[in-house]
Protein backbone atom coordinates (compact mmCIF):
# COMPACT_ATOMS: atom_id res chain seq x y z
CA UNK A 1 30.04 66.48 -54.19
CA UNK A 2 27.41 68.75 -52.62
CA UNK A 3 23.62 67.54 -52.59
CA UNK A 4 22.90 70.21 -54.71
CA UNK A 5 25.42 68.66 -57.30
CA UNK A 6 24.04 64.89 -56.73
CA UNK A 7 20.56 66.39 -57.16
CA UNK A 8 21.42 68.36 -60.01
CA UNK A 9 23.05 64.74 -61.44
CA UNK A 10 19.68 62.48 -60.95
CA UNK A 11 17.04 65.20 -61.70
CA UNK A 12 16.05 65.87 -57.76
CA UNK A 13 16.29 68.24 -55.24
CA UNK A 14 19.17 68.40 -52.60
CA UNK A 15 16.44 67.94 -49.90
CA UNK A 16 15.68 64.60 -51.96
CA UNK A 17 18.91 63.95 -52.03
CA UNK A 18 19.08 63.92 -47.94
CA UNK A 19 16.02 62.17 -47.65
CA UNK A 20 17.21 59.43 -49.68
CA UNK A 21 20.46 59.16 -47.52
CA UNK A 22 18.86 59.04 -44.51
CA UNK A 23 16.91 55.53 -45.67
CA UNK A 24 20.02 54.25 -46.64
CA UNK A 25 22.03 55.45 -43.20
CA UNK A 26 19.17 54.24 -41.57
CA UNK A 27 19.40 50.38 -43.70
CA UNK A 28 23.17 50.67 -42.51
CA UNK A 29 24.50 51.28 -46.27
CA UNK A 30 25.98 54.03 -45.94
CA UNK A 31 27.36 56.31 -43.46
CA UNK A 32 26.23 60.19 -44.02
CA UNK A 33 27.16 63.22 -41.71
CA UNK A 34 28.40 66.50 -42.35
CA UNK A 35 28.08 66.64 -46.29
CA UNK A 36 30.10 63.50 -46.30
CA UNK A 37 29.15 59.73 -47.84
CA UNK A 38 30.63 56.74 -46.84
CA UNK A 39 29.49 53.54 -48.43
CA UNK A 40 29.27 50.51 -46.26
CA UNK A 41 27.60 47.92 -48.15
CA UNK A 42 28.17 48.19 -51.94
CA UNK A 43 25.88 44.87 -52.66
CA UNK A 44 23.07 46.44 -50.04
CA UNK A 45 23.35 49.34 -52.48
CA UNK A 46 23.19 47.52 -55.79
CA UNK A 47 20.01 45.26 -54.07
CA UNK A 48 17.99 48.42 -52.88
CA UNK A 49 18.97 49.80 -56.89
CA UNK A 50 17.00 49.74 -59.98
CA UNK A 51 18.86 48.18 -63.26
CA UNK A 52 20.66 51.50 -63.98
CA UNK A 53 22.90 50.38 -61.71
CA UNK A 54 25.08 48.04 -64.07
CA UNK A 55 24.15 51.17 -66.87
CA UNK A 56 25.49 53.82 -64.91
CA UNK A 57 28.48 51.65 -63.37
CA UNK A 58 29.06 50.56 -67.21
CA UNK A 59 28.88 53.98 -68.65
CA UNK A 60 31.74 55.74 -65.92
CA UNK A 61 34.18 52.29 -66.01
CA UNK A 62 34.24 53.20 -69.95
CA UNK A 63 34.58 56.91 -68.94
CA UNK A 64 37.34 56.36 -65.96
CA UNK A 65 38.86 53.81 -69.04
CA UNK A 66 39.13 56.26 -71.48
CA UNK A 67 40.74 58.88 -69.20
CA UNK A 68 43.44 56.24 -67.67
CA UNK A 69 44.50 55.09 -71.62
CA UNK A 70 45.10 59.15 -72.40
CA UNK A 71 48.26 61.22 -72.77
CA UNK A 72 47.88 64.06 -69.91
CA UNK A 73 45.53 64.73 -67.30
CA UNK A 74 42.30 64.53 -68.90
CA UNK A 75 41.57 63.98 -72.50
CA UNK A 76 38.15 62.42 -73.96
């Protein structure tokens, strides 16, 4: 995923997108160079979240769900 496309996902600019990484990087949650996210503390993350956390998680374990019980490669 690009920033543009992470921006475009929460509603903020890909230059928001970078500033928020570089808190997190910074906290030591994730690891962020080159374009490239690596998550290092998944409970740091859900801490320093709001509740649309468990929402969002919720929302794409019912969408990953649907897609694994399907005939083929993708059909929802």
């Amino acid at each position: 995923m690009t920033q543009r496309l992470i921006g475009n996902m929460l509603g903020i600019s890909g230059t928001g997108v970078k500033a928020a990484a570089a808190v997190l990087k910074q906290a030591g949650l994730i690891n962020y160079d080159s374009g490239e996210i690596t998550v290092l503390s998944r409970e740091g993350i859900k801490r320093r979240s709001c509740e649309c956390y468990g929402v969002v998680k919720q929302e794409c374990d019912r969408l990953v769900g649907l897609t694994m019980v399907a005939d083929g490669p993708l059909a929802i």
